[in-house]
Protein backbone atom coordinates (compact mmCIF):
# COMPACT_ATOMS: atom_id res chain seq x y z
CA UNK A 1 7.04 -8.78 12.76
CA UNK A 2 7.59 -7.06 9.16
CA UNK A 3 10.31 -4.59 9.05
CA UNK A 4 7.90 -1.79 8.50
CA UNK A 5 6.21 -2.33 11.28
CA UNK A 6 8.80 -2.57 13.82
CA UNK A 7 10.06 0.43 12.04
CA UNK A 8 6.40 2.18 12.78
CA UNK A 9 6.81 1.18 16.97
CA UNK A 10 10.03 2.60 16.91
CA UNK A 11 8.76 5.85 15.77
CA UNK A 12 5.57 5.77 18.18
CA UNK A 13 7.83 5.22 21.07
CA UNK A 14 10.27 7.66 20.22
CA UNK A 15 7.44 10.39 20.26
CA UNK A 16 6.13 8.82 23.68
CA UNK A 17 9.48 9.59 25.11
CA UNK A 18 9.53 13.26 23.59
CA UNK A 19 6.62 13.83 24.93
CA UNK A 20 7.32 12.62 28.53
CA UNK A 21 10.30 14.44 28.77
CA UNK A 22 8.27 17.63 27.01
CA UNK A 23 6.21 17.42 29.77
CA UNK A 24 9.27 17.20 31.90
CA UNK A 25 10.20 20.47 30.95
CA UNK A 26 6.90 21.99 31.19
CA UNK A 27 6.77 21.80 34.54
CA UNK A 28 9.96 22.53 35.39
CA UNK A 29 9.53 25.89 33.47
CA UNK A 30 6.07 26.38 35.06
CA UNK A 31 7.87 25.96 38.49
CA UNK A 32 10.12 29.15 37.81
CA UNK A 33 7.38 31.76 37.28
CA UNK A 34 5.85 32.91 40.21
CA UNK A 35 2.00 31.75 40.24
CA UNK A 36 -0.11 34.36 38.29
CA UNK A 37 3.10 36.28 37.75
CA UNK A 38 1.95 39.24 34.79
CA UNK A 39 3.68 40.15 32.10
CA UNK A 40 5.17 43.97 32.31
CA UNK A 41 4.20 45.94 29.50
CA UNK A 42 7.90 46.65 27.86
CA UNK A 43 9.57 43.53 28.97
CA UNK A 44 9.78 40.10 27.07
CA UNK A 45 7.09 37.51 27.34
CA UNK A 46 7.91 35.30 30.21
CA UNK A 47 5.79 32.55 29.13
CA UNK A 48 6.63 32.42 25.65
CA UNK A 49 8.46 29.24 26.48
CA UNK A 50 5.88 27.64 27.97
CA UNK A 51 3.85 28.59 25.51
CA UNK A 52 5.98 27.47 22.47
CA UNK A 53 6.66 23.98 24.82
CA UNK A 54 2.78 23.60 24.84
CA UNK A 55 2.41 24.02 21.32
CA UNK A 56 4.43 21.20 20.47
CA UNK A 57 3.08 18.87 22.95
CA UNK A 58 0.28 19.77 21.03
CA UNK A 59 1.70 18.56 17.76
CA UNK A 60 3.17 15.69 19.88
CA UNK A 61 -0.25 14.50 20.81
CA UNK A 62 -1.54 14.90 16.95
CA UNK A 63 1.85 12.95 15.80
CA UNK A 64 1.10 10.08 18.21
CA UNK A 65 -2.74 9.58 17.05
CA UNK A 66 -1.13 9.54 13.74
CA UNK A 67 1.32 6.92 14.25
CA UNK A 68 -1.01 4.92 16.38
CA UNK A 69 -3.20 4.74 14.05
CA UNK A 70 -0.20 3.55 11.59
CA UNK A 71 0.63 0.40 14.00
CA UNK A 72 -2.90 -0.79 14.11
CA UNK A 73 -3.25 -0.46 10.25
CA UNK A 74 0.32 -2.71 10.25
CA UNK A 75 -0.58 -4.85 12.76
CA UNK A 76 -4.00 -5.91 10.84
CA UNK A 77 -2.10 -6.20 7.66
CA UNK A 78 0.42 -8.62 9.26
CA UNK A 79 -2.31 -10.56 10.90
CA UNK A 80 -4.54 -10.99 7.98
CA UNK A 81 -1.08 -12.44 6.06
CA UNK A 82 -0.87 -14.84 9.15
CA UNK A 83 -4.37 -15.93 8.74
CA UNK A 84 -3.87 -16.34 5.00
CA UNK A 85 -0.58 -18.02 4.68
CA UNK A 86 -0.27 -18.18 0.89
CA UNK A 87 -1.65 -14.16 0.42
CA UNK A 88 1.48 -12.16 -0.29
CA UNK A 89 -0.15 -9.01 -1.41
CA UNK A 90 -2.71 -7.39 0.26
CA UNK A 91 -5.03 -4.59 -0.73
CA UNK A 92 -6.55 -2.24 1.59
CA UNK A 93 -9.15 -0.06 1.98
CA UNK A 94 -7.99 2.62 4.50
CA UNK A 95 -5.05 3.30 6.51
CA UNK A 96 -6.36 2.68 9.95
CA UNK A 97 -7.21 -0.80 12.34
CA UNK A 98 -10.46 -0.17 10.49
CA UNK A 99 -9.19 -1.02 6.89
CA UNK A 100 -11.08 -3.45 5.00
CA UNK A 101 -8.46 -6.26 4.02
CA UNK A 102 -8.42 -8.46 0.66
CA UNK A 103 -6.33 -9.67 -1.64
CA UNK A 104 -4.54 -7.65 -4.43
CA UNK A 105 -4.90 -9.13 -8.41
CA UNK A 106 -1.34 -9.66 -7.95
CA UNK A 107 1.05 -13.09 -9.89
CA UNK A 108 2.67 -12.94 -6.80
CA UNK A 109 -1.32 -14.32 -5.02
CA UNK A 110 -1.92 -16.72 -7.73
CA UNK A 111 -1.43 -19.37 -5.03
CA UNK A 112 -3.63 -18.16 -2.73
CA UNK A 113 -6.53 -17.90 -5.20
CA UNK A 114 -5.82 -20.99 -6.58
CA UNK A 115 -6.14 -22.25 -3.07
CA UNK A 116 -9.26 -19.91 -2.83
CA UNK A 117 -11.24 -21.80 -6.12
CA UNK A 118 -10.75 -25.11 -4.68
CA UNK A 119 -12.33 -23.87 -1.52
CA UNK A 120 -15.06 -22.46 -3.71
CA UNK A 121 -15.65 -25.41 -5.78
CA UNK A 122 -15.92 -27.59 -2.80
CA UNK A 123 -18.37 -25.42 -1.58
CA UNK A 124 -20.49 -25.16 -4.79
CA UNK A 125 -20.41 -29.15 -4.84
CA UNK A 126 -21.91 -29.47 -1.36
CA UNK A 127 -24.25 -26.42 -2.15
CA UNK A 128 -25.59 -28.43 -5.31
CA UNK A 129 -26.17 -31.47 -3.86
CA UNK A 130 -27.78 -30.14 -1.11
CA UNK A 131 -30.54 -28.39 -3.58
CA UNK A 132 -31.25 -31.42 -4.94
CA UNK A 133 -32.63 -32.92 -1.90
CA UNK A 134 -35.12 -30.35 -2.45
CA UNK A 135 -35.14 -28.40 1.00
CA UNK A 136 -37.59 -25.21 1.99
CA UNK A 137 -34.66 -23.49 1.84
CA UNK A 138 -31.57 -23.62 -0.76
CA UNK A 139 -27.91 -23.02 -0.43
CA UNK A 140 -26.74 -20.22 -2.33
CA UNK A 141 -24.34 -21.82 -5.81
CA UNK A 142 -21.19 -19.83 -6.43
CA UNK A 143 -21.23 -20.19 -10.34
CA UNK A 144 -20.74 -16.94 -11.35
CA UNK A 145 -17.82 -15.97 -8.83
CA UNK A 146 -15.74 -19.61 -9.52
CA UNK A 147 -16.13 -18.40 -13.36
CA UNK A 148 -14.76 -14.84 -12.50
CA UNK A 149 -11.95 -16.44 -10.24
CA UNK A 150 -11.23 -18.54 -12.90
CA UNK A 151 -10.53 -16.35 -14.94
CA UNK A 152 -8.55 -13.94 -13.10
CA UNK A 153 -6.19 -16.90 -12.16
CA UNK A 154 -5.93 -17.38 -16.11
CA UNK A 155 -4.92 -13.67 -16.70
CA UNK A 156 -2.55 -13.29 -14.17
CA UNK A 157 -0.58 -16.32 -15.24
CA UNK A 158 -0.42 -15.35 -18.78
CA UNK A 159 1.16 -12.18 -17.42
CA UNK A 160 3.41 -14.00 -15.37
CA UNK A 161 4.50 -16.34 -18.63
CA UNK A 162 4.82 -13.35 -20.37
CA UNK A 163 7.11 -11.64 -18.38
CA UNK A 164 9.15 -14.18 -17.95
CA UNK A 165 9.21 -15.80 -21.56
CA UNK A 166 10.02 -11.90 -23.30
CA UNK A 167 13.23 -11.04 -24.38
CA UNK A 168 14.33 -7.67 -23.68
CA UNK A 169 16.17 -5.92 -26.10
CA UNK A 170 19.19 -4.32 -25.07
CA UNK A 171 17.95 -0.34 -25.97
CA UNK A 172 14.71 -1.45 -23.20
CA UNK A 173 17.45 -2.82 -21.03
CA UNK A 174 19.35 0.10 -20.77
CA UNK A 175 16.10 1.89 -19.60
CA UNK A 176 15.33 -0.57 -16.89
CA UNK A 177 19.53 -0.49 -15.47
CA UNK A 178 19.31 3.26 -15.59
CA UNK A 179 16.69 3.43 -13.36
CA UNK A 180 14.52 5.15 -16.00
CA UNK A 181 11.46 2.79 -15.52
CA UNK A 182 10.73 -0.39 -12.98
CA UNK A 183 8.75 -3.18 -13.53
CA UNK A 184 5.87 -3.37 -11.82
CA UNK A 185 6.47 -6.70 -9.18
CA UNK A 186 2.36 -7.34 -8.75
CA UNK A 187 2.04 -7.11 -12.39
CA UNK A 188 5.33 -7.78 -14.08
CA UNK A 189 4.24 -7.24 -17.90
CA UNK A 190 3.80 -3.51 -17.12
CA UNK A 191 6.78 -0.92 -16.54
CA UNK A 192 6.08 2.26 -14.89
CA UNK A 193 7.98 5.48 -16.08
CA UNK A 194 10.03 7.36 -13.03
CA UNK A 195 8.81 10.64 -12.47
CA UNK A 196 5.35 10.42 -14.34
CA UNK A 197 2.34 9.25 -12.43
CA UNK A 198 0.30 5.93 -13.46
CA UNK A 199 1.92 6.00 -17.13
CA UNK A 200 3.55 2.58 -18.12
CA UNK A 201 5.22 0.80 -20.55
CA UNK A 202 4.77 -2.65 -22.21
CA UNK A 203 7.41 -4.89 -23.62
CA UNK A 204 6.44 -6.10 -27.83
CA UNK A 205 7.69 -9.20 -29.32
CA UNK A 206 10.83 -7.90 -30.09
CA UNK A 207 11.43 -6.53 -27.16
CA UNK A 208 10.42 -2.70 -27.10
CA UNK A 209 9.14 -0.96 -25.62
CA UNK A 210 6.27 1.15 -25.96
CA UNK A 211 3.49 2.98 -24.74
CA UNK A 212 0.94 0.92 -22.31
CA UNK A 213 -2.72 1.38 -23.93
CA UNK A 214 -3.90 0.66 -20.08
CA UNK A 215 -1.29 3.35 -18.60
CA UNK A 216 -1.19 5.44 -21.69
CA UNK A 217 0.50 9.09 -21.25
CA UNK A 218 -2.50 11.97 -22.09
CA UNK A 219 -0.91 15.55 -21.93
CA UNK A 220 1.35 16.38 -24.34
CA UNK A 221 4.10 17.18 -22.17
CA UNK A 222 3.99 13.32 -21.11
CA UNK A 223 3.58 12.45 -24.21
CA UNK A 224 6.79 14.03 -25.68
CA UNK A 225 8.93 12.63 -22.36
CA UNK A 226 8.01 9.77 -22.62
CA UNK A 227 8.78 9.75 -26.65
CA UNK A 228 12.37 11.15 -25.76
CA UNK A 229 12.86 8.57 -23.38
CA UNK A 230 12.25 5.98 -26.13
CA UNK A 231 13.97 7.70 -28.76
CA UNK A 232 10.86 8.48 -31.39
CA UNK A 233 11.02 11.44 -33.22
């Protein structure tokens, strides 16, 4: 079990337990007001506890979908890893036992499709020779997808040799130590910028720096932080 999702029962049994012992309380209050007891015009509210208690079972009850619907998402993400022993990343579609589950363009699942093409090539081979017996019916060929797989496996180990082949300069080390930007782990040529959304930087071949064209800052207030933070003038 992943950290995060033990984490995630944790937190769904802690608000089972609040919510027993809300309901505890509930009826202990309900027990101390005589049955159909008014309220007297001038006098506080005597079910304004009970009332306030209800409300929050109420939010209990909301909290708990919530969260249960948190455990099933992990749960599906850990099983689909344990189905797929070489996927490390996994992209989702969702945030419920319903999510759609496939694998991230990430270096860190270039086994997996490796793994994936030979599968697929395999398949095309027995697909092909199949056709040629000339049956009523023919397999369908995976051309077009082993070329496409092919050549995400190709991209995604470039970036990998990039990353790790660059030399960083020590001005675009000082960046990273501060904390000022973090390399993206699924794709490690790209560094995103703290407190700017989806703008990133890309290292040169001396080891700069500078603005990603696929992340690129667009407002001008971006634009001039993230200058500042590189030192252009």
């Amino acid at each position: 079990m992943t950290k995060k999702l033990e984490v995630s029962k944790l937190k769904l049994e802690r608000i089972r337990m609040e919510q027993s012992n809300l309901t505890k309380e509930i009826r202990n209050e309900n027990s101390r007001i005589p049955f159909g007891q008014p309220n007297i015009v001038g006098r506080p509210d005597i079910y304004k506890n009970v009332k306030r208690k209800y409300e929050k079972a109420r939010k209990l009850l909301e909290e708990e979908e919530k969260q249960e619907n948190c455990v099933e998402f992990l749960e599906k993400v850990e099983e689909f890893k344990q189905e797929n022993e070489l996927l490390k990343d996994v992209h989702t579609v969702g945030k419920t036992g319903y999510a759609t589950m496939g694998a991230k363009t990430s270096v860190n699942n270039i086994d997996y499709f490796k793994n994936k093409l030979e599968e697929m090539v395999k398949a095309n081979e027995e697909a092909k020779a199949f056709n040629k017996t000339k049956p009523s019916v023919k397999k369908t060929t995976k051309g077009a997808e082993i070329t496409k797989l092919k050549r995400k496996i190709e991209m995604l180990e470039q970036m990998q040799e990039k990353s790790q082949s660059i030399t960083i300069s020590s001005k675009s080390q000082k960046l990273i130590d501060n904390g000022d930007v973090s390399q993206w782990q699924k794709k490690p040529v790209y560094y995103f910028v703290k407190g700017l959304r989806k703008i990133a930087l890309e290292v040169d071949d001396e080891g700069e720096f500078f603005i990603s064209p696929r992340y690129p800052a667009r407002d001008e207030s971006d634009k001039n932080f993230v200058n500042k933070l590189l030192g252009s003038k």
